[in-house]
PDB file of N, CA and C in Angstrom:
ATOM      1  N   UNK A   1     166.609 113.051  53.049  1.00  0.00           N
ATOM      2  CA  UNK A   1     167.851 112.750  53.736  1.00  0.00           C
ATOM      3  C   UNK A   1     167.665 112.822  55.254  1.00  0.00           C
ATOM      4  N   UNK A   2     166.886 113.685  55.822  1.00  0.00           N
ATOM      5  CA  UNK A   2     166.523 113.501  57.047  1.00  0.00           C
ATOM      6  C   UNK A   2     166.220 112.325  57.546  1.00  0.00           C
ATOM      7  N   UNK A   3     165.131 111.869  56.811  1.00  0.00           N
ATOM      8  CA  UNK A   3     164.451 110.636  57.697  1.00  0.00           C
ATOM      9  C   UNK A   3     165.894 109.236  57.687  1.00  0.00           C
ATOM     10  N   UNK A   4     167.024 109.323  57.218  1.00  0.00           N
ATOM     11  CA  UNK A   4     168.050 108.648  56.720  1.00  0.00           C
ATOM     12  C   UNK A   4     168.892 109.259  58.183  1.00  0.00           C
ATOM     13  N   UNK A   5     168.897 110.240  58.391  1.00  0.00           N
ATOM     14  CA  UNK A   5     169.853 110.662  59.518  1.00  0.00           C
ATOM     15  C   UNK A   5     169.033 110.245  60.854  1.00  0.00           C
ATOM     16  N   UNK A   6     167.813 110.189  60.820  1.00  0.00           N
ATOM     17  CA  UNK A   6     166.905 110.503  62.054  1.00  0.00           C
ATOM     18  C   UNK A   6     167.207 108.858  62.366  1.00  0.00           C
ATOM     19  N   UNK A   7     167.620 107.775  61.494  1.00  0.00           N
ATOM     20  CA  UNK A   7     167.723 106.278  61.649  1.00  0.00           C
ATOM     21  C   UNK A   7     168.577 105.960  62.158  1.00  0.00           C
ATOM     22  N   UNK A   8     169.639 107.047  61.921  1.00  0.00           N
ATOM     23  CA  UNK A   8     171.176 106.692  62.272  1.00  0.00           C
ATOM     24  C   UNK A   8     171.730 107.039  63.418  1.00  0.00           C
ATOM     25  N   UNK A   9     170.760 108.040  63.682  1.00  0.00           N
ATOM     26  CA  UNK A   9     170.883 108.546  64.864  1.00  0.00           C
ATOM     27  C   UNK A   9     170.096 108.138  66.113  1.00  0.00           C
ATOM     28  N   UNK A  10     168.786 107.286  65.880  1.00  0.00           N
ATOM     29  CA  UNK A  10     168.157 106.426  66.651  1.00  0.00           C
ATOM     30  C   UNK A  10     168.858 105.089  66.864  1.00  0.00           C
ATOM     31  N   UNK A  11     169.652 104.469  65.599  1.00  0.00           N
ATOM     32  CA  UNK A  11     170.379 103.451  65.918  1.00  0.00           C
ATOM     33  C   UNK A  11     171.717 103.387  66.574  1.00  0.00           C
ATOM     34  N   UNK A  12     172.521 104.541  66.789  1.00  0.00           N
ATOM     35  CA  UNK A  12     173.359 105.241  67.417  1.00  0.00           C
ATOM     36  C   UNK A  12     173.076 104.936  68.854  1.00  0.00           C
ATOM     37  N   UNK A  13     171.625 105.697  68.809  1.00  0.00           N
ATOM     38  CA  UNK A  13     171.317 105.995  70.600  1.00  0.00           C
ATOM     39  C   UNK A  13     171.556 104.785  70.914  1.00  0.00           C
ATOM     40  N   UNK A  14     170.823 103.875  70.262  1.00  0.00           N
ATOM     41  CA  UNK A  14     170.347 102.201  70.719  1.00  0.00           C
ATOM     42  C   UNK A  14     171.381 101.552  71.163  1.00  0.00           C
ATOM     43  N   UNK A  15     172.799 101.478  69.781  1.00  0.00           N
ATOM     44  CA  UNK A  15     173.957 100.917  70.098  1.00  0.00           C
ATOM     45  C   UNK A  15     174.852 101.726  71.342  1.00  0.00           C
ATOM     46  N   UNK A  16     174.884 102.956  71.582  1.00  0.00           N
ATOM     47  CA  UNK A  16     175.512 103.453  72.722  1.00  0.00           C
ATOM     48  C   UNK A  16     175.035 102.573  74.131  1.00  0.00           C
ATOM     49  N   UNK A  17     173.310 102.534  73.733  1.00  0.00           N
ATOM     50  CA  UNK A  17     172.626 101.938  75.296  1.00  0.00           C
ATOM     51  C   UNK A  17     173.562 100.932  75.672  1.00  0.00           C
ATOM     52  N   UNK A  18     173.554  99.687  74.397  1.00  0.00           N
ATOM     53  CA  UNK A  18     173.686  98.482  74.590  1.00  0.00           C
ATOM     54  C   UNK A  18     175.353  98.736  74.684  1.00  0.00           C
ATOM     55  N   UNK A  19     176.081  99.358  74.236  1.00  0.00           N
ATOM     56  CA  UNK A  19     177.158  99.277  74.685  1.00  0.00           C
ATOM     57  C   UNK A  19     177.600  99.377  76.199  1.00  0.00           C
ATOM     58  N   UNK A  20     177.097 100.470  76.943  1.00  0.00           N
ATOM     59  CA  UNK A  20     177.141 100.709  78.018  1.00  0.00           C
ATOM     60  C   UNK A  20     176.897  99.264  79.116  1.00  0.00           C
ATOM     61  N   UNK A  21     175.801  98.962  78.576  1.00  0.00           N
ATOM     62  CA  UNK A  21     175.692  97.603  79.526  1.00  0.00           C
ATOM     63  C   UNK A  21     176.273  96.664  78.834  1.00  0.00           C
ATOM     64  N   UNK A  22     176.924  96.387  78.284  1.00  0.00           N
ATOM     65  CA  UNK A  22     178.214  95.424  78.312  1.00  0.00           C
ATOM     66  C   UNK A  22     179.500  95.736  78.887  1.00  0.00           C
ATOM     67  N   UNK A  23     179.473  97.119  78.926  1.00  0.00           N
ATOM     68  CA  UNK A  23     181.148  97.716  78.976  1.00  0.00           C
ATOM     69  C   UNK A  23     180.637  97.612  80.934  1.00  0.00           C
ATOM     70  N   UNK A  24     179.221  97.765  81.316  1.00  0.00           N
ATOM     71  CA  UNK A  24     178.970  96.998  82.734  1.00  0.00           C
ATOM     72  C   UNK A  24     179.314  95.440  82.934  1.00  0.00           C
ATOM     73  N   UNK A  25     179.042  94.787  82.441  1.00  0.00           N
ATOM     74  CA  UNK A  25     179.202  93.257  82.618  1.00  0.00           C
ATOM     75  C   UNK A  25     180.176  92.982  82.562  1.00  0.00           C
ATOM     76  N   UNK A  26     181.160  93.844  81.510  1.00  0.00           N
ATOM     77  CA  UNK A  26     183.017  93.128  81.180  1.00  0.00           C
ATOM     78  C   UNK A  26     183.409  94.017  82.732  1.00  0.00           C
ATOM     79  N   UNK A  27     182.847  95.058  83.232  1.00  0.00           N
ATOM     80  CA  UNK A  27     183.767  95.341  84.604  1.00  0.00           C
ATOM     81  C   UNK A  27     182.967  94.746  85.409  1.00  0.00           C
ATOM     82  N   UNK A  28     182.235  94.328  85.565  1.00  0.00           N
ATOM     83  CA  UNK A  28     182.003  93.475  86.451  1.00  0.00           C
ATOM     84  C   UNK A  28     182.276  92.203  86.840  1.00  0.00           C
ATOM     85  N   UNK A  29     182.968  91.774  85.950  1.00  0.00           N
ATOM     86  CA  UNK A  29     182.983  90.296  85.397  1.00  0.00           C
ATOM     87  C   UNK A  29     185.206  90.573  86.218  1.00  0.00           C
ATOM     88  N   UNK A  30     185.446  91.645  85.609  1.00  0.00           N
ATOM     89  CA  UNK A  30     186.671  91.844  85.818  1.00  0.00           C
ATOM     90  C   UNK A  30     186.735  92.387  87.654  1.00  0.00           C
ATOM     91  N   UNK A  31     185.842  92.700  88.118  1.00  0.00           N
ATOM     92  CA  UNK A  31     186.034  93.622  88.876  1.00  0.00           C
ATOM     93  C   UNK A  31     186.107  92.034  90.235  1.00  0.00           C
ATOM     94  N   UNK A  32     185.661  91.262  89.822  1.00  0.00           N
ATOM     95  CA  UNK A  32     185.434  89.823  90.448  1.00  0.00           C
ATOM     96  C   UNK A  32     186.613  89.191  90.372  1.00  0.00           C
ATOM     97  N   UNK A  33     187.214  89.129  89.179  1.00  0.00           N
ATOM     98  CA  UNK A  33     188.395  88.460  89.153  1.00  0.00           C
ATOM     99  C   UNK A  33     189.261  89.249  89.799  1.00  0.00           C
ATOM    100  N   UNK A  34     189.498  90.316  89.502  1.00  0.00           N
ATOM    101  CA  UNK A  34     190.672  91.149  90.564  1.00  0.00           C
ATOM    102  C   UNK A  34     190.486  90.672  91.809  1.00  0.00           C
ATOM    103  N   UNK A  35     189.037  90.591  92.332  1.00  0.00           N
ATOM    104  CA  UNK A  35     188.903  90.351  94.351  1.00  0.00           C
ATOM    105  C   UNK A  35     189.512  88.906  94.034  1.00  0.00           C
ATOM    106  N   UNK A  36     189.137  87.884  93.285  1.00  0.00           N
ATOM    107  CA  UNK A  36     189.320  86.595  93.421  1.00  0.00           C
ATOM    108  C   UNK A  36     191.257  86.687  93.582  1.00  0.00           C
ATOM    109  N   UNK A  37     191.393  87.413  92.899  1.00  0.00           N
ATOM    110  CA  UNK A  37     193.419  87.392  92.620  1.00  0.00           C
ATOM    111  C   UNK A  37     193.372  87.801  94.375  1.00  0.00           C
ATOM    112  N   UNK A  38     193.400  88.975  94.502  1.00  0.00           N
ATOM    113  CA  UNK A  38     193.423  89.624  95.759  1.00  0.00           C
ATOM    114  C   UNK A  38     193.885  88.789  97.067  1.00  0.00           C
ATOM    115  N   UNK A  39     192.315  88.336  96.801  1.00  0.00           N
ATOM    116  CA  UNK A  39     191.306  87.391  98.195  1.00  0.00           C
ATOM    117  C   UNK A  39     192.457  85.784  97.680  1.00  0.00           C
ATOM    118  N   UNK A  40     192.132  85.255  97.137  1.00  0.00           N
ATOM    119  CA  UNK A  40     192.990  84.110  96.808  1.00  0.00           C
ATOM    120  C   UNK A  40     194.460  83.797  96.047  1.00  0.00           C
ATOM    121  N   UNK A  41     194.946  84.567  95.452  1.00  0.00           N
ATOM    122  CA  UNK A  41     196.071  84.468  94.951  1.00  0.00           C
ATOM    123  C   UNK A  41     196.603  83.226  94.212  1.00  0.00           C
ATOM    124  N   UNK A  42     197.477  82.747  94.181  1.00  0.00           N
ATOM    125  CA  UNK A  42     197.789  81.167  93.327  1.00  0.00           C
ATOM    126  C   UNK A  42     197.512  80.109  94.248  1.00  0.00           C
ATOM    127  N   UNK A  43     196.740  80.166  95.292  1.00  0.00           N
ATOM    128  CA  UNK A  43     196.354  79.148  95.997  1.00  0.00           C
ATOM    129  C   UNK A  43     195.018  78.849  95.184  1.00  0.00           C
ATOM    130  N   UNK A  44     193.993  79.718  94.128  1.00  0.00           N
ATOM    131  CA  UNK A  44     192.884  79.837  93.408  1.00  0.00           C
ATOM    132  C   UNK A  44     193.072  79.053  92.028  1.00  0.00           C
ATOM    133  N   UNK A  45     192.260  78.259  91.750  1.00  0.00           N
ATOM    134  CA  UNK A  45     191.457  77.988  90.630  1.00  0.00           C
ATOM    135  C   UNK A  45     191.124  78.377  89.569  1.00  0.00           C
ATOM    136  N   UNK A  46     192.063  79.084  88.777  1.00  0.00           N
ATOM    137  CA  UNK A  46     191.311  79.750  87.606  1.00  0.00           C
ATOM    138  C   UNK A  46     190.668  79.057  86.427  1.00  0.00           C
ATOM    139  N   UNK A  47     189.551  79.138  86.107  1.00  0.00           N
ATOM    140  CA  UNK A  47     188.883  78.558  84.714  1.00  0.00           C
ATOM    141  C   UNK A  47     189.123  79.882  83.478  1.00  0.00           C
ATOM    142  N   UNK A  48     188.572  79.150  82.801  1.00  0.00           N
ATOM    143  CA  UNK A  48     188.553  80.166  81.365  1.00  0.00           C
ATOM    144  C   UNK A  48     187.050  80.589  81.553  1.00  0.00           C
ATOM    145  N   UNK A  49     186.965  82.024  81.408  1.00  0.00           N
ATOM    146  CA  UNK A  49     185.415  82.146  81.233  1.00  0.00           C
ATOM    147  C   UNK A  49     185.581  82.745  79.951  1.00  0.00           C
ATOM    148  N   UNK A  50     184.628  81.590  79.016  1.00  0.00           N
ATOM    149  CA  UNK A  50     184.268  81.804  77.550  1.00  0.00           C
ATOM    150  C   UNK A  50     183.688  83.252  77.844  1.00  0.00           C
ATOM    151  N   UNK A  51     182.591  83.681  78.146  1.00  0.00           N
ATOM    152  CA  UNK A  51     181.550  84.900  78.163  1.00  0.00           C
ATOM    153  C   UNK A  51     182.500  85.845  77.763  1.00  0.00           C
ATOM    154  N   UNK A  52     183.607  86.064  78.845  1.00  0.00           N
ATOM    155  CA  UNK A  52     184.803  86.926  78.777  1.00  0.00           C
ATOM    156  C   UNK A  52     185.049  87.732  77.092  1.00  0.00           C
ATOM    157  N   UNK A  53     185.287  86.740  76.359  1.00  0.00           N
ATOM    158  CA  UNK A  53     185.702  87.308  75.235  1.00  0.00           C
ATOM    159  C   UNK A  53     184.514  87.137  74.337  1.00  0.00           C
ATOM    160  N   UNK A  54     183.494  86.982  74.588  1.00  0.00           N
ATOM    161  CA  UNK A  54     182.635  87.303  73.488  1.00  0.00           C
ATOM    162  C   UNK A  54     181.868  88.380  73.955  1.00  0.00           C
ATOM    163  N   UNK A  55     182.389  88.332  75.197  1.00  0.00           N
ATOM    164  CA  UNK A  55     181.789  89.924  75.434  1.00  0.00           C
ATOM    165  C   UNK A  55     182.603  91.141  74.974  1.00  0.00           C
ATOM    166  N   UNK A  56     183.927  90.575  74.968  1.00  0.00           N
ATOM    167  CA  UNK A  56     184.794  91.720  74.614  1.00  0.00           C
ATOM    168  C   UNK A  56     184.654  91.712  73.248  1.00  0.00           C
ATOM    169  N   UNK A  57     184.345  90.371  72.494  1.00  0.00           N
ATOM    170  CA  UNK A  57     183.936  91.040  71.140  1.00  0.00           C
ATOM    171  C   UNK A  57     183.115  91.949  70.866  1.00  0.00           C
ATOM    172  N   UNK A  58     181.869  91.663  71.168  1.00  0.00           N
ATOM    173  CA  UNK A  58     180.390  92.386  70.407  1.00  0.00           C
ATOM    174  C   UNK A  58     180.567  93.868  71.149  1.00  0.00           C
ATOM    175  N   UNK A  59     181.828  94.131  71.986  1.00  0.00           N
ATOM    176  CA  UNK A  59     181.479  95.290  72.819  1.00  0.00           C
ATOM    177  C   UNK A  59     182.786  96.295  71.315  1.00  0.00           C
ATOM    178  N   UNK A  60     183.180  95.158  71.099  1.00  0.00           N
ATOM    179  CA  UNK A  60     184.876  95.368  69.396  1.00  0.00           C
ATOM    180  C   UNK A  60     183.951  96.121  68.503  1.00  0.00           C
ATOM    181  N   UNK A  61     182.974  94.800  68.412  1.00  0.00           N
ATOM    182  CA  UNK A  61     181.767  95.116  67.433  1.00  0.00           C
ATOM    183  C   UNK A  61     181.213  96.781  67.546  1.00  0.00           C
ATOM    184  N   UNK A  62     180.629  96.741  68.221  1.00  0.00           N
ATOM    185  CA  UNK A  62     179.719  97.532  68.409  1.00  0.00           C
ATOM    186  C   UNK A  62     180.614  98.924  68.795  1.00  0.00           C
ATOM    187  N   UNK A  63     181.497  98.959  69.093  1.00  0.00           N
ATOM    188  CA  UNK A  63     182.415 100.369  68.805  1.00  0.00           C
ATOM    189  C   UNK A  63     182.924 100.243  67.540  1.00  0.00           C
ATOM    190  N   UNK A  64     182.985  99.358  66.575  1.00  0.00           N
ATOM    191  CA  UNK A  64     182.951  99.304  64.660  1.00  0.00           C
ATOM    192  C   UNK A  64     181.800  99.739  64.432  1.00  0.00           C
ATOM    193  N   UNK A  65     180.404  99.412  64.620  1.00  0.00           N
ATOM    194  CA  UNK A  65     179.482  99.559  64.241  1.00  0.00           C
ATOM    195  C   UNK A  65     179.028 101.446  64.729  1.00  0.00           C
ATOM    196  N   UNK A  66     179.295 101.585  65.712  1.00  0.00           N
ATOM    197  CA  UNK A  66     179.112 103.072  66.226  1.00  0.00           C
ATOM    198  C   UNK A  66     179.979 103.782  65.506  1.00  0.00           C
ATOM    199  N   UNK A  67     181.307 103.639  65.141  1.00  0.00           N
ATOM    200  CA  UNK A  67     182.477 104.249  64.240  1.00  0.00           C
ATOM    201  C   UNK A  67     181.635 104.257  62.857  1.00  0.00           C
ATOM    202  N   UNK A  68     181.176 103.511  62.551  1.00  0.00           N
ATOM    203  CA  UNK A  68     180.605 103.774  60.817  1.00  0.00           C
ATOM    204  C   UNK A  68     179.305 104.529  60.937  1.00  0.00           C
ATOM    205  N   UNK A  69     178.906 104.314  61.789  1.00  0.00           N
ATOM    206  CA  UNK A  69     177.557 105.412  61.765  1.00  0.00           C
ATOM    207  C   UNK A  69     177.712 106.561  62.453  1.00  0.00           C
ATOM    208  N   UNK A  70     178.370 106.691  62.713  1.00  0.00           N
ATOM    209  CA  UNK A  70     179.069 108.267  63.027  1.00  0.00           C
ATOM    210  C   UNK A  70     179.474 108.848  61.708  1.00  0.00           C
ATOM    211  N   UNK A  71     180.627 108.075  61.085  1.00  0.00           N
ATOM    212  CA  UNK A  71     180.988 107.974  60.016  1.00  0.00           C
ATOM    213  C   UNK A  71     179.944 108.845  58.723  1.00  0.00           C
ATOM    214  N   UNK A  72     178.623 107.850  58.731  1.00  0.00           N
ATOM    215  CA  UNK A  72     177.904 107.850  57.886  1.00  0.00           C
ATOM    216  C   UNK A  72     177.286 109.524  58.223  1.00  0.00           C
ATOM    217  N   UNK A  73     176.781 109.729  58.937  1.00  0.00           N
ATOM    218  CA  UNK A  73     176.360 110.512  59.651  1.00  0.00           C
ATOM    219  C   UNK A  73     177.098 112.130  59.156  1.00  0.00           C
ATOM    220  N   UNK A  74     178.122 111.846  59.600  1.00  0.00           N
ATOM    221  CA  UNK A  74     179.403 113.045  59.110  1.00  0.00           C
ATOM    222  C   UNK A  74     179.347 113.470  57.889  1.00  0.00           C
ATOM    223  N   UNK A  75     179.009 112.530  56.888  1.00  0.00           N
ATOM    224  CA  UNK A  75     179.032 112.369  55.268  1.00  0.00           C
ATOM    225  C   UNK A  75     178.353 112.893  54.865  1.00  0.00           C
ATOM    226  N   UNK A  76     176.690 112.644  55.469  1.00  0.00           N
ATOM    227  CA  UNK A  76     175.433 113.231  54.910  1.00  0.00           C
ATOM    228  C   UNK A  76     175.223 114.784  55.530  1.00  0.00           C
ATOM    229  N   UNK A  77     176.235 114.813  56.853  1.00  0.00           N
ATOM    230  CA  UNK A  77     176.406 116.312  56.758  1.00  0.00           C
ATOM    231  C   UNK A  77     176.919 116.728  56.280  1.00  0.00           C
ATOM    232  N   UNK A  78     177.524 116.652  55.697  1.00  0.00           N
ATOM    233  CA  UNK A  78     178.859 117.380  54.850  1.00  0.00           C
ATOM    234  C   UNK A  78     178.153 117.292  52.985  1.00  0.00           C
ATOM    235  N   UNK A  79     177.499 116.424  52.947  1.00  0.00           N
ATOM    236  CA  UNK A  79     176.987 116.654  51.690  1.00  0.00           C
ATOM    237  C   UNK A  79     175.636 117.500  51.782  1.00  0.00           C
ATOM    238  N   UNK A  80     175.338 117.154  53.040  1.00  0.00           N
ATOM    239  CA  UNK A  80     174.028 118.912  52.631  1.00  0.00           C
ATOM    240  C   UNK A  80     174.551 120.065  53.389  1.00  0.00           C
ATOM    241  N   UNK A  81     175.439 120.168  53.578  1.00  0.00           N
ATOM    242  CA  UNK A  81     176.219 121.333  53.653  1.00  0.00           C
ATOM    243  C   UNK A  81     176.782 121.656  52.213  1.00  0.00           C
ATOM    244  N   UNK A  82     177.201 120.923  51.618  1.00  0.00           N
ATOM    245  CA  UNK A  82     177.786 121.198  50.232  1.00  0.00           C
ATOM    246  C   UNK A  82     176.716 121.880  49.224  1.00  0.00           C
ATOM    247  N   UNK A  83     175.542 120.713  49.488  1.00  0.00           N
ATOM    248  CA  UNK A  83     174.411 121.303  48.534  1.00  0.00           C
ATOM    249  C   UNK A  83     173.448 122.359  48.865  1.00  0.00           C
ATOM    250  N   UNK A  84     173.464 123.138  50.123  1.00  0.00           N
ATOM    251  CA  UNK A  84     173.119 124.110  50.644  1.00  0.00           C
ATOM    252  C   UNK A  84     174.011 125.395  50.464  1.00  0.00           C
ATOM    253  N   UNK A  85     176.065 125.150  49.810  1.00  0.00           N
ATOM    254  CA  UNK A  85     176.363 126.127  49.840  1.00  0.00           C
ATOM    255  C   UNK A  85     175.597 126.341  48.269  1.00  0.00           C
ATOM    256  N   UNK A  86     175.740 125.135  47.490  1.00  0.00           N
ATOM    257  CA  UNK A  86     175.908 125.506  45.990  1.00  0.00           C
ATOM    258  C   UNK A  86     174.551 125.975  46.143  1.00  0.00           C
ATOM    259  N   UNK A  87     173.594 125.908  46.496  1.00  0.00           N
ATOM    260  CA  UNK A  87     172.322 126.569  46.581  1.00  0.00           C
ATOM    261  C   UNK A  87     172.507 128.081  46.645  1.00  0.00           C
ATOM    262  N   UNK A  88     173.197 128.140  47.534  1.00  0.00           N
ATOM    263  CA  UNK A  88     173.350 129.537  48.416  1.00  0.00           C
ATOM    264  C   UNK A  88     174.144 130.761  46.271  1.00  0.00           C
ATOM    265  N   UNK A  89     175.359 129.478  46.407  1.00  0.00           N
ATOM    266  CA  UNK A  89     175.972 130.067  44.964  1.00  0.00           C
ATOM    267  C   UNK A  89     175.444 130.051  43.685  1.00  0.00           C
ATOM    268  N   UNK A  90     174.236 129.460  43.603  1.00  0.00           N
ATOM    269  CA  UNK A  90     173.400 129.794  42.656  1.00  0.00           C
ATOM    270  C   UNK A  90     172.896 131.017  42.889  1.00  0.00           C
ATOM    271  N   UNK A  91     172.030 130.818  44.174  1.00  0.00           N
ATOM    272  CA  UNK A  91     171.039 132.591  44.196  1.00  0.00           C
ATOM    273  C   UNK A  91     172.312 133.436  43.952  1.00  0.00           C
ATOM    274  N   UNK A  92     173.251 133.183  44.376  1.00  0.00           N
ATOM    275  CA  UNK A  92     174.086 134.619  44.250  1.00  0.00           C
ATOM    276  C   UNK A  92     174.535 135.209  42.773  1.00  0.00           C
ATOM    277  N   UNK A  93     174.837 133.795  42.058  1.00  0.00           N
ATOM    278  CA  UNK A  93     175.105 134.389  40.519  1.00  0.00           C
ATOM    279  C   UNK A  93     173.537 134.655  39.569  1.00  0.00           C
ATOM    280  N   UNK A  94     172.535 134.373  40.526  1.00  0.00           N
ATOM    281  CA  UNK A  94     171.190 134.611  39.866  1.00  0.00           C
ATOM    282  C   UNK A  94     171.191 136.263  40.014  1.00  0.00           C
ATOM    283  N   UNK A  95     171.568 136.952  41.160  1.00  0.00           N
ATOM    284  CA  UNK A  95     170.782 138.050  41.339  1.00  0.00           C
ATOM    285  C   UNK A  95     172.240 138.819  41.127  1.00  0.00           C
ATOM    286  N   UNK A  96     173.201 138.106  41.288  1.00  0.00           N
ATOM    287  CA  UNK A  96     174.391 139.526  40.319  1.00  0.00           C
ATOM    288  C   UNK A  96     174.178 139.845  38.970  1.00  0.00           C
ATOM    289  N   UNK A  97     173.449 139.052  37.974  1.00  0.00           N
ATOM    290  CA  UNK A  97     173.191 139.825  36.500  1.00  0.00           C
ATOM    291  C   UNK A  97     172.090 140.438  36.302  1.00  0.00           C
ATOM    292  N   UNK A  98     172.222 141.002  35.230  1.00  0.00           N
ATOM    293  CA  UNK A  98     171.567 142.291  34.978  1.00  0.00           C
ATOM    294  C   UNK A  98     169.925 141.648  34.691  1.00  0.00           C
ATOM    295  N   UNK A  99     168.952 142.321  35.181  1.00  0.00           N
ATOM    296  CA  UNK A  99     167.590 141.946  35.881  1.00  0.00           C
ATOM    297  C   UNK A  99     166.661 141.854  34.117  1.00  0.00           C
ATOM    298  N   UNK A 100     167.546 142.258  33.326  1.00  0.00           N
ATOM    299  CA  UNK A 100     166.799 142.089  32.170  1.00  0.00           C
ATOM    300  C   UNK A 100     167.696 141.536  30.897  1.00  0.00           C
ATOM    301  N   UNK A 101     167.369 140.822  30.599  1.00  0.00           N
ATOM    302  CA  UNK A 101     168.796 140.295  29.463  1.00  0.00           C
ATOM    303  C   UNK A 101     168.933 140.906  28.599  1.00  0.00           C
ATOM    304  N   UNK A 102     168.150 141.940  28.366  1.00  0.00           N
ATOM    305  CA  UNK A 102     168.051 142.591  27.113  1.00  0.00           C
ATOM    306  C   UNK A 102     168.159 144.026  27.130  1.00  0.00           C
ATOM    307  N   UNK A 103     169.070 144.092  28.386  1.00  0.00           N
ATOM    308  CA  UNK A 103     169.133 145.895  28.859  1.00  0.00           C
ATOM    309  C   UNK A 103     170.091 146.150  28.180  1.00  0.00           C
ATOM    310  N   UNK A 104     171.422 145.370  28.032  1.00  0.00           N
ATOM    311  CA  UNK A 104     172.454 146.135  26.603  1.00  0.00           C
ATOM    312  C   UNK A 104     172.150 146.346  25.749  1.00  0.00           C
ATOM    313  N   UNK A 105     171.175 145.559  25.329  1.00  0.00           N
ATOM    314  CA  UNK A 105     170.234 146.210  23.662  1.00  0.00           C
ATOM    315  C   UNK A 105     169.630 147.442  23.680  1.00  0.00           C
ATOM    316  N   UNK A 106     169.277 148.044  24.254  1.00  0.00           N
ATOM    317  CA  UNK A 106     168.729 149.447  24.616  1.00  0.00           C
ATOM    318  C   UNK A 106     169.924 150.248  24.252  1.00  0.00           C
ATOM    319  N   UNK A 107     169.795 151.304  23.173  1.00  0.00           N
ATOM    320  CA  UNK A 107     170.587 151.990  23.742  1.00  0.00           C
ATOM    321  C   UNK A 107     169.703 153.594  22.316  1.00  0.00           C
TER     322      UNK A 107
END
């Protein structure tokens, strides 16, 4: 299960990187249009910039994709936490009975 977390958590890092430099490009991209409003006002030209929203997608994306592997992540802790307590509650009902099964027969 490790080497399963160690993936998720390398692909995590990866998608955070790449998020970051998009969530750069959409303010940058915005940070241009604000001066353009500013600096020019309705005397300006506005086009549609396609990039715009497919950047704002994959940036949609990729905070879905970071949400499920977090997600995933959470799960596989929580299930070896589970199987580490029942571990734990085995040894314990191992070493509460009596060390010989056959010590009530004695008598």
């Amino acid at each position: 299960m490790k080497k399963i977390k160690d993936k998720i958590i390398d692909e995590r890092k990866y998608r955070v990187g790449s998020l970051r430099g998009k969530a750069d490009q959409l303010k940058k991209i915005c940070e241009g249009l604000i001066d353009k409003i500013d600096r020019d006002g309705i005397s300006a030209s506005y086009s549609i910039n396609i990039g715009v929203d497919k950047l704002a997608t994959s940036i949609n994306d990729t905070c879905r994709c970071l949400y499920f592997l977090k997600t995933w992540e959470d799960t596989l802790d929580k299930q070896e936490r589970e199987e580490d307590q029942n571990r734990q509650d085995l040894r314990g009902q191992d070493s509460s009975g009596p060390e010989d099964s056959c010590q009530g027969d004695q008598s």
